[in-house]
Protein backbone atom coordinates (compact mmCIF):
# COMPACT_ATOMS: atom_id res chain seq x y z
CA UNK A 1 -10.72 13.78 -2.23
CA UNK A 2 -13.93 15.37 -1.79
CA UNK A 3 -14.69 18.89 -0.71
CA UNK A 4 -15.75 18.43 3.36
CA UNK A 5 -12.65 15.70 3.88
CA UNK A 6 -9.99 18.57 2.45
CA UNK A 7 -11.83 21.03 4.73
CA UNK A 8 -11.46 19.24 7.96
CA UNK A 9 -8.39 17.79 7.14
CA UNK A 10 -6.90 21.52 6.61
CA UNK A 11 -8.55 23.21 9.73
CA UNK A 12 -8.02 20.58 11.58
CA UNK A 13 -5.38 17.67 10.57
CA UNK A 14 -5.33 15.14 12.77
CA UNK A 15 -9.25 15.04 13.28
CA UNK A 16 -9.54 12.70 10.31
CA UNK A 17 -7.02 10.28 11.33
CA UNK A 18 -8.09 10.10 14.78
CA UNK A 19 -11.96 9.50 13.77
CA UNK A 20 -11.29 7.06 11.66
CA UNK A 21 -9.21 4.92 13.80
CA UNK A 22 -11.39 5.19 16.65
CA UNK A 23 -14.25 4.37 14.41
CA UNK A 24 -12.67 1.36 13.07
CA UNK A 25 -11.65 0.03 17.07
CA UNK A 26 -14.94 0.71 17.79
CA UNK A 27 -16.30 -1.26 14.98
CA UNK A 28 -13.96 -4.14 15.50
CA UNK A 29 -15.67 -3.95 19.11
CA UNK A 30 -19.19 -4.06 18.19
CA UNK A 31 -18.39 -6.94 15.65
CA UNK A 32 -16.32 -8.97 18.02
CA UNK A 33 -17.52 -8.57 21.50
CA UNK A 34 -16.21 -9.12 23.88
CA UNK A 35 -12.61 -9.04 22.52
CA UNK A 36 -9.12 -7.91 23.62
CA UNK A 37 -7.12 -5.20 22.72
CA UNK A 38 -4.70 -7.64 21.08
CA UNK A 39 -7.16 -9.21 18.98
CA UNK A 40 -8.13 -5.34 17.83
CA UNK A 41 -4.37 -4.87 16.88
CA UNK A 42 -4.06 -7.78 14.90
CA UNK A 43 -7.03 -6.78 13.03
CA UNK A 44 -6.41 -3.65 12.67
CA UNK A 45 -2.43 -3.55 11.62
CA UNK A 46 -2.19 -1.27 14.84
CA UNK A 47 0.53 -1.46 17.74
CA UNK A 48 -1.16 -2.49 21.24
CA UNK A 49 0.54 0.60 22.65
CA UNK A 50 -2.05 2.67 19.92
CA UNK A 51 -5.05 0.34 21.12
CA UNK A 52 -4.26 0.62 24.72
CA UNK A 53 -4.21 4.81 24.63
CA UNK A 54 -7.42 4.63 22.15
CA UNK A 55 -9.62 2.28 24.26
CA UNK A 56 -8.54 4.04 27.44
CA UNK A 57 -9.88 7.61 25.47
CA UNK A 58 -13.16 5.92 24.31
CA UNK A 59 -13.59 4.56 28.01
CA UNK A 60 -13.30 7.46 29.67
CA UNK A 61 -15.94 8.97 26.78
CA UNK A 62 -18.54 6.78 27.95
CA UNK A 63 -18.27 4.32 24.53
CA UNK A 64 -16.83 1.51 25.57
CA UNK A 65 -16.35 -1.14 29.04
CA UNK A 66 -13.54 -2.62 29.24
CA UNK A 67 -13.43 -5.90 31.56
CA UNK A 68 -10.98 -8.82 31.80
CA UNK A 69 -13.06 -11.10 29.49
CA UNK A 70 -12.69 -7.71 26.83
CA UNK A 71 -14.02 -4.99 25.97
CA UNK A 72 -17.96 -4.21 24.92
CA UNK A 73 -19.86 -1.38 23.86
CA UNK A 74 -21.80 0.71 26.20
CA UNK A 75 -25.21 1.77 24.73
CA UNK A 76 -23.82 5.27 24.19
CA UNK A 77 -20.89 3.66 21.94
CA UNK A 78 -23.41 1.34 19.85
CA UNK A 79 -25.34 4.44 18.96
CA UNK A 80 -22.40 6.10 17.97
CA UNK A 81 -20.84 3.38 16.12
CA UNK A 82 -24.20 3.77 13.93
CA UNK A 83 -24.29 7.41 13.61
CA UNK A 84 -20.63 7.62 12.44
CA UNK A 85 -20.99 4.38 10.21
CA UNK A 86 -23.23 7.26 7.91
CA UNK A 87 -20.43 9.87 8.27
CA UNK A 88 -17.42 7.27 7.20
CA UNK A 89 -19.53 6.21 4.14
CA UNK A 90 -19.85 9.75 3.17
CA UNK A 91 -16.17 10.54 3.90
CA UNK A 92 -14.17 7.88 2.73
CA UNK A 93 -15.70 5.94 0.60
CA UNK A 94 -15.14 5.29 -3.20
CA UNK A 95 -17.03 6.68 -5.97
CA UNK A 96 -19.26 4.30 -8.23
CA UNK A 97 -16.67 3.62 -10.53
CA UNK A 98 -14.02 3.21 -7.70
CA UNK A 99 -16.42 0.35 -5.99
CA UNK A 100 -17.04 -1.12 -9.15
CA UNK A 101 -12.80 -1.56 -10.31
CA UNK A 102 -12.31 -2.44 -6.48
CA UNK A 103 -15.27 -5.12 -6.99
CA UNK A 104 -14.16 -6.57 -10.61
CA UNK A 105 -10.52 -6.61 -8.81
CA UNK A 106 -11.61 -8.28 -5.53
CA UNK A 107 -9.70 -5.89 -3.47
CA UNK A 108 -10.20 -3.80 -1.02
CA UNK A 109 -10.23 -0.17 -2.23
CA UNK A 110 -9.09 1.62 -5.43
CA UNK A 111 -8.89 5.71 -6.13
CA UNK A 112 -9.04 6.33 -9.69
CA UNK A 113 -7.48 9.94 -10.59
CA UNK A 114 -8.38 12.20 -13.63
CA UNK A 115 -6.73 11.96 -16.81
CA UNK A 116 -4.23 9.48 -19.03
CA UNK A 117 -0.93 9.30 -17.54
CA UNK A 118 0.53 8.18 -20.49
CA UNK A 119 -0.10 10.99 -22.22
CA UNK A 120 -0.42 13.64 -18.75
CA UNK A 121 3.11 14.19 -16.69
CA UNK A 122 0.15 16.15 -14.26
CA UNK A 123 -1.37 12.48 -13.41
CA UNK A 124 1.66 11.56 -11.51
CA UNK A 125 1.32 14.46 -9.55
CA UNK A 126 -2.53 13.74 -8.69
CA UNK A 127 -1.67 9.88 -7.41
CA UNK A 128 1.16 11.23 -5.45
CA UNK A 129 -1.17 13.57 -3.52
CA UNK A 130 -3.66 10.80 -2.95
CA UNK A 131 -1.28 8.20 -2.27
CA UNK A 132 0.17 10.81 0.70
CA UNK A 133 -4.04 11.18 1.45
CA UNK A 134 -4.37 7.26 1.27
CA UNK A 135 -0.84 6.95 3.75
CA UNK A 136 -2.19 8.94 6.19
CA UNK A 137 -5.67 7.21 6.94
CA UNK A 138 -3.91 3.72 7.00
CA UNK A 139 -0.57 4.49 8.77
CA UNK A 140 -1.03 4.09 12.75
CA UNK A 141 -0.44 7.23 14.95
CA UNK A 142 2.62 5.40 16.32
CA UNK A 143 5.85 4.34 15.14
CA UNK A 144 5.54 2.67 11.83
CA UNK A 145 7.09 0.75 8.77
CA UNK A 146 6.51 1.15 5.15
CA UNK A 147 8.77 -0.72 2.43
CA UNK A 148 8.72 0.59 -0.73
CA UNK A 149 9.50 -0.84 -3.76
CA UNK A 150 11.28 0.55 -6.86
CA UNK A 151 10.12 1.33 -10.40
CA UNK A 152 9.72 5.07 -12.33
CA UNK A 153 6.23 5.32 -10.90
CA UNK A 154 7.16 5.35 -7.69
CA UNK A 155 9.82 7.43 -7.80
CA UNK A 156 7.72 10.29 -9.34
CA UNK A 157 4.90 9.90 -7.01
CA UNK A 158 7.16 9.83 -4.04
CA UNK A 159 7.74 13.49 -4.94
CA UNK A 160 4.03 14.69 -3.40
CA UNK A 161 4.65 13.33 -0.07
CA UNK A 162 4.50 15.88 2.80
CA UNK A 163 5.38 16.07 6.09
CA UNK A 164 2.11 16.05 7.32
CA UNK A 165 2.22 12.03 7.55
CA UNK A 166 4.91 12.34 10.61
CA UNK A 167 2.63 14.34 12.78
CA UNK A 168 1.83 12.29 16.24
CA UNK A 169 4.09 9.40 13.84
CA UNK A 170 7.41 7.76 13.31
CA UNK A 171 8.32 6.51 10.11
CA UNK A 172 10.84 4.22 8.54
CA UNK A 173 10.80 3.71 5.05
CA UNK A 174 12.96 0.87 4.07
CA UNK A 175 13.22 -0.63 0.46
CA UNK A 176 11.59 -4.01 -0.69
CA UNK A 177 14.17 -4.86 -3.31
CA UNK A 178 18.09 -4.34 -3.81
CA UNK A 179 18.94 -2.83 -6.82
CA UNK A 180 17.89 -3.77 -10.65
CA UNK A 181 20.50 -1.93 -12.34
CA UNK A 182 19.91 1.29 -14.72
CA UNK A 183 18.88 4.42 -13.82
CA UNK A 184 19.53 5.02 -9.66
CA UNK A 185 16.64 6.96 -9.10
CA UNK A 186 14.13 4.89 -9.19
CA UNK A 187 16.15 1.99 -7.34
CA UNK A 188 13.99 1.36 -4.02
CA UNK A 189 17.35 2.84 -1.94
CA UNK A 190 16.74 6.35 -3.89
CA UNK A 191 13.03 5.89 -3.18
CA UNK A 192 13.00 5.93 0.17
CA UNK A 193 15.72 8.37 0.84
CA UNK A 194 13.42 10.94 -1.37
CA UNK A 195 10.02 9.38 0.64
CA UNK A 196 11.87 9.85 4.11
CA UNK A 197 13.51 13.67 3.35
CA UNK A 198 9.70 14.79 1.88
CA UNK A 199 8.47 13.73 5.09
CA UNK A 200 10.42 14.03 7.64
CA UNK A 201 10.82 9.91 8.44
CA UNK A 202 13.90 7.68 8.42
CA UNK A 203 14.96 5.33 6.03
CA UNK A 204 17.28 2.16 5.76
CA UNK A 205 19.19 1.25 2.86
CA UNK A 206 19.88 -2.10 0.91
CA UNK A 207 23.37 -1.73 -1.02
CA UNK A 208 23.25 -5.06 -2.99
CA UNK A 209 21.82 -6.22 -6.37
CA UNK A 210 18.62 -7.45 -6.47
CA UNK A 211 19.17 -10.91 -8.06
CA UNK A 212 21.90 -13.36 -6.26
CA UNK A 213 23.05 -16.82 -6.77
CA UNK A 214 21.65 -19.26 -4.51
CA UNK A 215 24.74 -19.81 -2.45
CA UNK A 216 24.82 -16.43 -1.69
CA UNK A 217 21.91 -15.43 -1.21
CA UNK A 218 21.85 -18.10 1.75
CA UNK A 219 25.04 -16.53 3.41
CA UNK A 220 23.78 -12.99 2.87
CA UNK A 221 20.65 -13.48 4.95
CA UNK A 222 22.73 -13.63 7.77
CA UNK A 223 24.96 -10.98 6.95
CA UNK A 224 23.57 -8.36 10.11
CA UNK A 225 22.62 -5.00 8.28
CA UNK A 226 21.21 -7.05 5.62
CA UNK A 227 18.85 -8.78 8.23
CA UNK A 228 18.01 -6.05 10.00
CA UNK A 229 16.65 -4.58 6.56
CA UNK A 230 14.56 -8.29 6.12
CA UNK A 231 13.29 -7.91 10.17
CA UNK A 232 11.58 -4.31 9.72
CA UNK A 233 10.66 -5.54 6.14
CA UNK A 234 8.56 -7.93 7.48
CA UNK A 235 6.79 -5.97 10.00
CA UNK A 236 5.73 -3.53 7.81
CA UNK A 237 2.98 -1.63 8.06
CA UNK A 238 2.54 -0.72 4.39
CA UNK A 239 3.82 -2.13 1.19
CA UNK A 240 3.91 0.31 -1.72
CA UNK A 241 4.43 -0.75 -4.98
CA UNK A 242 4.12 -0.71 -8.70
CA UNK A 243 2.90 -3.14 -11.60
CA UNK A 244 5.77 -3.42 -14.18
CA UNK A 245 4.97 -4.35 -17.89
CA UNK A 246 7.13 -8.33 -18.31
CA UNK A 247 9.28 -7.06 -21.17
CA UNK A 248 10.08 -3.79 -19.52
CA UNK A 249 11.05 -4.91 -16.49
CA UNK A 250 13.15 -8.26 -18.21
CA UNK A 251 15.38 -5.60 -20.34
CA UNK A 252 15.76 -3.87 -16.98
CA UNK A 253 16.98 -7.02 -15.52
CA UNK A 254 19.17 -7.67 -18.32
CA UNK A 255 17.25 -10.27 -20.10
CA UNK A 256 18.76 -11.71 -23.42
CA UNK A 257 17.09 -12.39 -26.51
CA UNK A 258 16.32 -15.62 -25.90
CA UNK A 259 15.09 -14.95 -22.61
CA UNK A 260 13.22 -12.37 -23.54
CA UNK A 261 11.58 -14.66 -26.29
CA UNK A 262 11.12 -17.86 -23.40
CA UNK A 263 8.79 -15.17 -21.77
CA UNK A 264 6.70 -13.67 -24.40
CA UNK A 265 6.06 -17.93 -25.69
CA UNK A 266 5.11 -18.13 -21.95
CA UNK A 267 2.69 -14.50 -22.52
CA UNK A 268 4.43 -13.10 -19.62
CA UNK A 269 2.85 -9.46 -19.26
CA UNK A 270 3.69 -8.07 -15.67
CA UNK A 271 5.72 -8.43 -13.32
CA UNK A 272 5.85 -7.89 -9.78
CA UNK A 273 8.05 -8.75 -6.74
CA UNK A 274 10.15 -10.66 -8.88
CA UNK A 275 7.52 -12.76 -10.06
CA UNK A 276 5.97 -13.29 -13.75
CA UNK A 277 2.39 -13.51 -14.60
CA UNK A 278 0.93 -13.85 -17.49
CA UNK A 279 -2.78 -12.43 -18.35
CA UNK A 280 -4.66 -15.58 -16.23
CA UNK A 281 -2.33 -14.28 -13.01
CA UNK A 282 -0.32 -17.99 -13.71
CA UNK A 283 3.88 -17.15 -12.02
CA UNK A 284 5.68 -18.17 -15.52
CA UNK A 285 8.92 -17.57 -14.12
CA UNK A 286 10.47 -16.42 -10.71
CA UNK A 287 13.98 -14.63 -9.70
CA UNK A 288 15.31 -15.27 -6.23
CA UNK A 289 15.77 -11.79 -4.64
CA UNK A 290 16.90 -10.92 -1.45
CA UNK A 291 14.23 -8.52 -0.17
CA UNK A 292 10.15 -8.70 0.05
CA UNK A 293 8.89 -12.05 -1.27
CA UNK A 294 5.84 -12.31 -2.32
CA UNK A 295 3.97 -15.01 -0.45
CA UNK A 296 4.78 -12.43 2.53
CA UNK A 297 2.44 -9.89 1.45
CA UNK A 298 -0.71 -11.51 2.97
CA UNK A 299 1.11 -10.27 6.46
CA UNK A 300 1.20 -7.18 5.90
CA UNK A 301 -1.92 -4.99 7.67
CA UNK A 302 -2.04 -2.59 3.91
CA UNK A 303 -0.56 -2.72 0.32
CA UNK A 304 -0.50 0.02 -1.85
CA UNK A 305 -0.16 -0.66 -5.80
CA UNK A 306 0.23 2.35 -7.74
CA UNK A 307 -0.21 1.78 -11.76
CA UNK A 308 -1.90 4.28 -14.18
CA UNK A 309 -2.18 4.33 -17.77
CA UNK A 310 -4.31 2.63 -20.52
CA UNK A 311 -1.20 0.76 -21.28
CA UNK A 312 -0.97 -0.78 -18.06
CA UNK A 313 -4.38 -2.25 -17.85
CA UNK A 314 -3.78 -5.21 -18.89
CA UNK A 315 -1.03 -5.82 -16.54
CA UNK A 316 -3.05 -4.15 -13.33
CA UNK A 317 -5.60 -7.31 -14.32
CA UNK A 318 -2.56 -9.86 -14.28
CA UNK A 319 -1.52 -8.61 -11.44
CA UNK A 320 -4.85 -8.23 -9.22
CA UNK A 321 -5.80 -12.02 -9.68
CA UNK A 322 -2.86 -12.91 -7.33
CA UNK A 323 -3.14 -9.44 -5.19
CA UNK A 324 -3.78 -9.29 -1.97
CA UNK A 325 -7.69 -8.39 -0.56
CA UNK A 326 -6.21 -5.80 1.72
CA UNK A 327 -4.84 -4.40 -1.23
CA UNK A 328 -5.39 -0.61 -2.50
CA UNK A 329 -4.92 0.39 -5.88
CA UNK A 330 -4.00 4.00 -7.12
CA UNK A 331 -4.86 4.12 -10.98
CA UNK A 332 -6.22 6.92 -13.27
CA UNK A 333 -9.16 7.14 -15.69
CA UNK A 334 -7.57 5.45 -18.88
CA UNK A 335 -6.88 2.42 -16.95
CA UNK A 336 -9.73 1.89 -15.16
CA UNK A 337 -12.31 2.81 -18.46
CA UNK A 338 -10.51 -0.49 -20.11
CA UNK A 339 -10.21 -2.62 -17.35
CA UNK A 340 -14.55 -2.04 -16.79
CA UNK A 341 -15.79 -1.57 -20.41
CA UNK A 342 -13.00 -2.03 -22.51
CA UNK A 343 -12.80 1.54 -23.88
CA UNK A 344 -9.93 4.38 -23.05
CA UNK A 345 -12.17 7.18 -23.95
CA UNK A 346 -11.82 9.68 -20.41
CA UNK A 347 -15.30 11.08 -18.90
């Protein structure tokens, strides 16, 4: 995060969020004019309650008209939308190397922290801080959803969450996935729990394994709490999630021998979402599980994918070909220097 973003956003932390959002209805505006404020939420991920108090405070500063065929800009607002276009670029957008991984990636954004996780506990702590950063330009100023998924990266960036993300906000966290089995804390029901208490939010549970037979996973989809979970699941806001390494995530699973071996003869190497891919992005094998599904994602207004770690890279790749364009990924250095030019070596 550069130097004048951390200034504003510590004398004054809401400015940020508000500027942005404004700037991006007002952009939608001048793209799509005339439009209506439901067409801006739908774009935008945003509730029509948010649009309706944001285009009511840029009307009454002179930026916008709004009429019953939509709204337009007012000469004032199109030479604002231009001035603050220069500001946004300066503020929030990526470094070379970030728009070149987010380019090679075809998503939409990527922040690339300092250092080799694999070899730096302190790496961790640097995505968690910019994932909180990253949370609180995307998140609405409203009520909001964001599922979570499980996995050990997760749970240790969860830790640098703060409670500045439920200023002017309401947020559930509610888990993606039931449980894999193995260690509890980084099960997506310990996830959110430690997401919602670092914040301030609320949180939902999921008390049931992960992977179900097919008869029952039919009858628990109507079972009432468990629906409830699936309903605010898919009207998230934000998905955040991890990129797990095939044979890792198999043993956590509780994959045999000769499962295991069915995988690597199928060159399996990530998983995600219950779904394996091997290194052309090809599903080589699916698990039913009761929780996000992965043809959802496209619905969702912002995903999050945090993997670090020259050992991941070639599973971030995998993973990316199937990903998302309104995805953002959280990596460090070692990852991205082999996924661009093949090396590891830090700068």
């Amino acid at each position: 995060m550069n130097t004048d973003l951390s200034l504003l956003e510590l004398l004054v932390p809401d400015a940020l969020k508000i500027f942005r959002q404004r700037y991006l209805i007002l952009e939608q505006i001048s793209l799509h004019a005339p439009i209506g404020r439901r067409n801006v939420a739908i774009r935008l991920g945003l509730s029509e309650r948010n649009i309706r108090t944001e285009t009511e405070n840029l009307r009454k500063l002179g930026l916008i008209e709004i009429h019953n065929y939509g709204m337009v800009l007012t000469e004032k607002g199109e030479s604002v939308v231009k001035d603050a276009a220069q500001i946004v670029d300066r503020l929030f957008n990526a470094s070379q190397a970030e728009v070149k991984l987010a380019e090679k990636l075809e998503i939409d954004r990527t922040i690339i922290v300092a250092g080799d996780s694999d070899l730096q506990g302190r790496v961790y702590d640097l995505a968690g801080e910019e994932l909180n950063s990253a949370l609180n330009l995307l998140l609405p100023l409203a009520d909001c959803i964001v599922t979570v998924m499980g996995g050990k990266t997760i749970a240790k960036v969860a830790k640098k969450l703060t409670p500045s993300l439920s200023e002017n906000r309401k947020i559930k966290f509610v888990p993606g996935r039931g449980a894999l089995g193995g260690r509890v804390n980084t099960e997506s029901n310990a996830i959110v729990q430690e997401m919602a208490r670092a914040t301030g939010g609320n949180y939902e549970s999921l008390f049931l394994p992960e992977q179900v037979p097919k008869d029952a996973y039919r009858s628990l989809l109507h079972d009432p709490e468990i629906s409830e979970v699936l309903q605010d699941i898919s009207q998230s806001d934000v998905v955040i999630h991890g990129i797990g390494l095939a044979d890792e995530m198999a043993r956590r699973r509780g994959y045999g021998p000769l499962a295991l071996a069915k995988l690597r003869e199928n060159k399996a190497v990530t998983e995600c979402f219950g779904c394996f891919f091997d290194d052309e992005g090809h599903v080589v094998e699916r698990i039913r599980q009761v929780g996000l599904q992965f043809e959802t994602l496209t619905n969702v207004p912002h995903i999050i994918a945090v993997a670090m770690g020259a050992r991941k890279a070639e599973a971030i790749q995998a993973y990316m070909r199937n990903a998302p364009h309104q995805t953002w990924l959280i990596t460090d250095e070692a990852a991205s220097n082999l996924i661009l030019n093949g090396k590891t070596r830090l700068k």
